[in-house]
Protein backbone atom coordinates (compact mmCIF):
# COMPACT_ATOMS: atom_id res chain seq x y z
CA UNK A 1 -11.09 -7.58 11.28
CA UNK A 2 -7.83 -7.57 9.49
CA UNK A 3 -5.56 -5.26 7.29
CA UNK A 4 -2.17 -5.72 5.37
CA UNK A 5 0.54 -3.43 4.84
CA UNK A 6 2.85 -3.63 1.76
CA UNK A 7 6.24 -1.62 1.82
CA UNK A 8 5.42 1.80 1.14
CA UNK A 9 7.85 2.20 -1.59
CA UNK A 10 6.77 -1.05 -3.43
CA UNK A 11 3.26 0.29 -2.81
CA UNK A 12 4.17 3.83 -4.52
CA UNK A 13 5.95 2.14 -7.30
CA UNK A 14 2.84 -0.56 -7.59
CA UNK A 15 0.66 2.56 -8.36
CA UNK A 16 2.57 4.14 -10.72
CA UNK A 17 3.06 1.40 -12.96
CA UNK A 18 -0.60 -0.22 -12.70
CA UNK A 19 -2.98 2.72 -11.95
CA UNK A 20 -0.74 4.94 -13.93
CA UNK A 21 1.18 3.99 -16.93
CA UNK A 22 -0.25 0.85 -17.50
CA UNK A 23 -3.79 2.58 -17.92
CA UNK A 24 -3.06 4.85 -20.55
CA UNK A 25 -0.37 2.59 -22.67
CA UNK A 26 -2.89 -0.74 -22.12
CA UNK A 27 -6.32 0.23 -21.43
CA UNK A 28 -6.87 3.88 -22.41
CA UNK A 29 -4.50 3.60 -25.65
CA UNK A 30 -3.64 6.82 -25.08
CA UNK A 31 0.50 6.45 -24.10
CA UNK A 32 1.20 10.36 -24.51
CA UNK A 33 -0.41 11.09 -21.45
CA UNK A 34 1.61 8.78 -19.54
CA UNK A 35 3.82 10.76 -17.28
CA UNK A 36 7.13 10.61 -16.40
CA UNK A 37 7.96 8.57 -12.36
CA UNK A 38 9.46 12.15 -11.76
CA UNK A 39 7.08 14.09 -13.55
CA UNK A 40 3.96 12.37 -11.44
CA UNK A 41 5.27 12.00 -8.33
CA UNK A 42 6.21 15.89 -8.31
CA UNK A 43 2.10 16.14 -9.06
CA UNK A 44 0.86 13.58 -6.31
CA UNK A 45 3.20 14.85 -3.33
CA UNK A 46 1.58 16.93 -0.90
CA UNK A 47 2.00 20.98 -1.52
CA UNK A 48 1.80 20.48 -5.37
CA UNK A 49 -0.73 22.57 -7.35
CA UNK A 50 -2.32 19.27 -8.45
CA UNK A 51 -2.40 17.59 -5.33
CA UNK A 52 -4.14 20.86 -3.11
CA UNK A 53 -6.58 21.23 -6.11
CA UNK A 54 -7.16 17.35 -5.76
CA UNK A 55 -7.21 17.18 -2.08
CA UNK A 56 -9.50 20.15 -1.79
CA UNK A 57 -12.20 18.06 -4.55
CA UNK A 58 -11.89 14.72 -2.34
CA UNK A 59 -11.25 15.68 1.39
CA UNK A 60 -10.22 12.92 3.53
CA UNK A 61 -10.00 10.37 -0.20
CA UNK A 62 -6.38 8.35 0.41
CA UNK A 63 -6.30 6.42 -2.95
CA UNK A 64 -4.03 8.23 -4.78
CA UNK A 65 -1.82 9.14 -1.64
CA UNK A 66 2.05 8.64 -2.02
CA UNK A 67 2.84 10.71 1.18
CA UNK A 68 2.57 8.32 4.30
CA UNK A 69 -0.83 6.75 2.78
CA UNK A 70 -0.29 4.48 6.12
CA UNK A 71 -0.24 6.31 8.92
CA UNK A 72 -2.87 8.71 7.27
CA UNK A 73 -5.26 6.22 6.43
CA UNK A 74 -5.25 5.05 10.16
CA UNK A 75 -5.01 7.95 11.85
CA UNK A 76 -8.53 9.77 10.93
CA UNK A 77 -6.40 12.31 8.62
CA UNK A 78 -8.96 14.20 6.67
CA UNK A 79 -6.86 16.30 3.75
CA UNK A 80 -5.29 19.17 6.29
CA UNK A 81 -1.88 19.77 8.03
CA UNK A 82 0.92 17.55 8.23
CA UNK A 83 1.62 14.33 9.21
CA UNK A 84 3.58 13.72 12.70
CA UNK A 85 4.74 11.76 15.70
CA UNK A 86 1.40 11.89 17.34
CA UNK A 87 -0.23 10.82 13.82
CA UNK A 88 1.71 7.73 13.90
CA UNK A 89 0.93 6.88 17.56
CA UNK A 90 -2.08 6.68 16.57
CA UNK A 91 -2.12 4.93 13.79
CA UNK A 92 -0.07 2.56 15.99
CA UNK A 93 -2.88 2.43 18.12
CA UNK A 94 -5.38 1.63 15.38
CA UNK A 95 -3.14 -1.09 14.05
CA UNK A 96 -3.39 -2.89 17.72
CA UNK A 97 -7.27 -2.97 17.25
CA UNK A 98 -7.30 -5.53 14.11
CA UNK A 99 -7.65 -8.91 14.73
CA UNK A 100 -5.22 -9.63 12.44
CA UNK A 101 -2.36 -7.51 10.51
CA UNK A 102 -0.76 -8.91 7.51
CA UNK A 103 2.96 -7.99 5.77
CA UNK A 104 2.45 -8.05 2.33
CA UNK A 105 5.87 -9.15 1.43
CA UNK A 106 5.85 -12.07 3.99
CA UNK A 107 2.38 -13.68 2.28
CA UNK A 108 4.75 -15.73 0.61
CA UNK A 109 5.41 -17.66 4.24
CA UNK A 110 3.62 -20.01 5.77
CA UNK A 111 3.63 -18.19 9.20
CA UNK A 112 0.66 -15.70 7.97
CA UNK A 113 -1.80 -18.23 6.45
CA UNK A 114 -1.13 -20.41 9.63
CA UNK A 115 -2.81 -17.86 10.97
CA UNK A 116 -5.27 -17.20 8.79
CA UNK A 117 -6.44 -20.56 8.80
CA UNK A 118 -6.68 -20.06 12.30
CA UNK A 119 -8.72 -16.92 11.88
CA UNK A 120 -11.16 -18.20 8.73
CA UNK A 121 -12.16 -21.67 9.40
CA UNK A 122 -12.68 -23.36 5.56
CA UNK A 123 -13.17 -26.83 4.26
CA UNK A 124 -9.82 -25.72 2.05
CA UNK A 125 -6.48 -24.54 4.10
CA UNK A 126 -5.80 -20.86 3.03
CA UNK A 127 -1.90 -21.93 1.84
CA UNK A 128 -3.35 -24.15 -0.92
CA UNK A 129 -4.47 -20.95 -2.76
CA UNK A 130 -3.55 -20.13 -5.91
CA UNK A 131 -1.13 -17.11 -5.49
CA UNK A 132 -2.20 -13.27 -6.83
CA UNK A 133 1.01 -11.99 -8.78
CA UNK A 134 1.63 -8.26 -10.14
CA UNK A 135 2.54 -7.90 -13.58
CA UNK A 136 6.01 -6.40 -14.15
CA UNK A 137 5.38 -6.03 -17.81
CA UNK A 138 5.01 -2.35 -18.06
CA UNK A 139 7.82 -1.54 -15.56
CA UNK A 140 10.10 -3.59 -17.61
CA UNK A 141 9.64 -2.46 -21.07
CA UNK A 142 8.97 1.18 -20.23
CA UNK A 143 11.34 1.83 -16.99
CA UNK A 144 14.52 3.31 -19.27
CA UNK A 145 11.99 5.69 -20.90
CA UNK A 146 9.63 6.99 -17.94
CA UNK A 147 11.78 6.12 -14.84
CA UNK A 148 15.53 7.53 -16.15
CA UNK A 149 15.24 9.15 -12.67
CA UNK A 150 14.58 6.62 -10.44
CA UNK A 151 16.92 6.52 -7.75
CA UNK A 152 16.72 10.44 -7.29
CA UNK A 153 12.99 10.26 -6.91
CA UNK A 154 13.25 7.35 -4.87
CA UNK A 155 15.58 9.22 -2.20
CA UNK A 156 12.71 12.12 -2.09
CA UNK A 157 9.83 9.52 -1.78
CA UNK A 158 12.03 7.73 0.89
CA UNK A 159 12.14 11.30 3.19
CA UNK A 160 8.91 12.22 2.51
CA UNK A 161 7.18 8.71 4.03
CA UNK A 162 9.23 8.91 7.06
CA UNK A 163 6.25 7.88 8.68
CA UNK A 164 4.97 4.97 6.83
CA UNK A 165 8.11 3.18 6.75
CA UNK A 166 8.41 3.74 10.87
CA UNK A 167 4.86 2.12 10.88
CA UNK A 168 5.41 -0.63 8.59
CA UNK A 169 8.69 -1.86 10.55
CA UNK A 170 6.37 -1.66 13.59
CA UNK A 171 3.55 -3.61 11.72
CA UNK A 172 6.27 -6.26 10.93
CA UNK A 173 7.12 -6.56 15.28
CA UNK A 174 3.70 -6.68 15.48
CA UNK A 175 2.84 -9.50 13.26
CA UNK A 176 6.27 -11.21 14.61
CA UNK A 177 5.24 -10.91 17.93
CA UNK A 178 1.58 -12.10 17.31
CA UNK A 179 2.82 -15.28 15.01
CA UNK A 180 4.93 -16.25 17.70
CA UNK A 181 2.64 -16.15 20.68
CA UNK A 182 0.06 -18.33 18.09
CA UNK A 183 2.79 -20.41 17.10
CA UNK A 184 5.78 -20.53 19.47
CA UNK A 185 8.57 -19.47 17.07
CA UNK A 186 11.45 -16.91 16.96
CA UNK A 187 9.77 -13.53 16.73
CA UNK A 188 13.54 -12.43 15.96
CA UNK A 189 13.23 -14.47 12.72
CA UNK A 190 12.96 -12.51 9.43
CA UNK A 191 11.66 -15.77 8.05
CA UNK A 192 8.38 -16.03 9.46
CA UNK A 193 7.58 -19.87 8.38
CA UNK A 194 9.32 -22.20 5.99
CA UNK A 195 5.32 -23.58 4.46
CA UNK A 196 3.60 -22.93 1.44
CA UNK A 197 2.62 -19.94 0.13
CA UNK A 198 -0.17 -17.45 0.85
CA UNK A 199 -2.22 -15.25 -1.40
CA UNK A 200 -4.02 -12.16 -0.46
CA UNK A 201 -7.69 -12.88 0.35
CA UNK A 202 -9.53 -10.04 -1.50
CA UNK A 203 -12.44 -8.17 0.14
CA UNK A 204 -15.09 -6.23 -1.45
CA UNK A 205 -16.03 -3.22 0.27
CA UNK A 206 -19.91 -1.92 -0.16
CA UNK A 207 -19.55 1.35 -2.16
CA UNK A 208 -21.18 3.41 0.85
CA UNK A 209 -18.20 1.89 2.99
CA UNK A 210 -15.95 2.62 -0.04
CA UNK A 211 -16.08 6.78 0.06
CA UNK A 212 -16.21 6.93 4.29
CA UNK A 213 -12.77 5.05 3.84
CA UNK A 214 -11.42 6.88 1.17
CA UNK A 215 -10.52 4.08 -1.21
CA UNK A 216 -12.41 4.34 -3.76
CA UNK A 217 -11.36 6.29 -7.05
CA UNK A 218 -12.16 9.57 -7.61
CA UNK A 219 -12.23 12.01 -10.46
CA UNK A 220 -8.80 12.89 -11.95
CA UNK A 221 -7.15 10.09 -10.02
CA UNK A 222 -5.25 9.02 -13.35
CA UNK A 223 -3.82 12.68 -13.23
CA UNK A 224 -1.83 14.43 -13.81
CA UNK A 225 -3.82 15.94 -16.35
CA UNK A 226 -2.67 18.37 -19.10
């Protein structure tokens, strides 16, 4: 079994742009009902109106989560009380259990498809790959207009995933630790391996796997709705 963890803010940012914006100005046609960054992470963060009517339709449902989505996800958090230190001990503890636990931002070094290769044994070496890249387009042509607040909302997000960010920087000793046991290197390295690049392996869940995970979209996840 293995997972990956991305940067909680680039994650948060990822989903506003793509699941967000980009579906009403490119696939919905329907740019008015874009929101503002400020305007829908207010909605998504945990306490809102929106976000107790949502959580109380889909109990347990983590896709549209922008509060530690993390340490939630990993923990067995099911939609009530707050996250805390005990939360992310045991997410910690659920972490340990994977086989293998990716950094998102690292897949770009050779370190983790090293050990992927290791892992999934193919006729065709993991780092040879063509790599998955996001498109910035939206974000770019749209960030003076829906993201004037940016920084400010940024500082809130950064308080409010307290959490997720103390379990990603122990996902990152974790992987460190585990590349250099495989691989005798410097776990002290921020460079994990100086090789080709990696992509992100895509795995299809089976939709009854889908909803007892909680990733899988539910109604009014494009919200919030007028």
């Amino acid at each position: 079994s293995f997972t990956a963890l991305r940067h909680p803010m680039a994650r948060i940012k990822s989903l506003y742009w793509y699941e967000h914006v980009e579906w009403y100005y490119q696939m919905a046609r329907m740019p008015s009902k874009a929101k503002s960054y400020k305007v829908w992470v207010d909605a998504w963060l945990d306490g809102s109106e929106w976000k107790n009517a949502f959580t109380a339709a889909n109990p347990g449902n983590t896709y549209m989560e922008i509060e530690n989505y993390y340490v939630k996800s990993l923990s067995g958090w099911k939609g009530v009380g707050n996250i805390g230190e005990e939360d992310l001990e045991r997410a910690k503890e659920v972490l340990q259990m994977f086989d293998m636990v990716l950094i998102t931002e690292w897949l770009l070094e050779g370190g983790q498809a090293r050990m992927m290769d290791t892992y999934f044994k193919t006729s065709r070496s993991i780092q040879h790959i063509k790599d998955v890249k996001g498109n910035s387009f939206m974000k770019f042509k749209y960030h003076s207009f829906l993201a004037r607040d940016e920084e400010e909302v940024d500082d809130l997000l950064r308080a409010r995933n307290k959490y997720d960010i103390l379990l990603y920087d122990y996902a990152q000793d974790l992987v460190r630790y585990r590349l250099s046991e495989m691989f005798h290197f410097d776990r002290n390295s921020s460079r994990v391996f100086d090789e080709n690049s990696c992509p992100i392996v895509p795995i299809k869940l089976e939709p009854m796997y889908q909803k007892e995970m909680g990733v899988f979209r539910p109604p009014k996840h494009k919200g919030p709705l007028e």
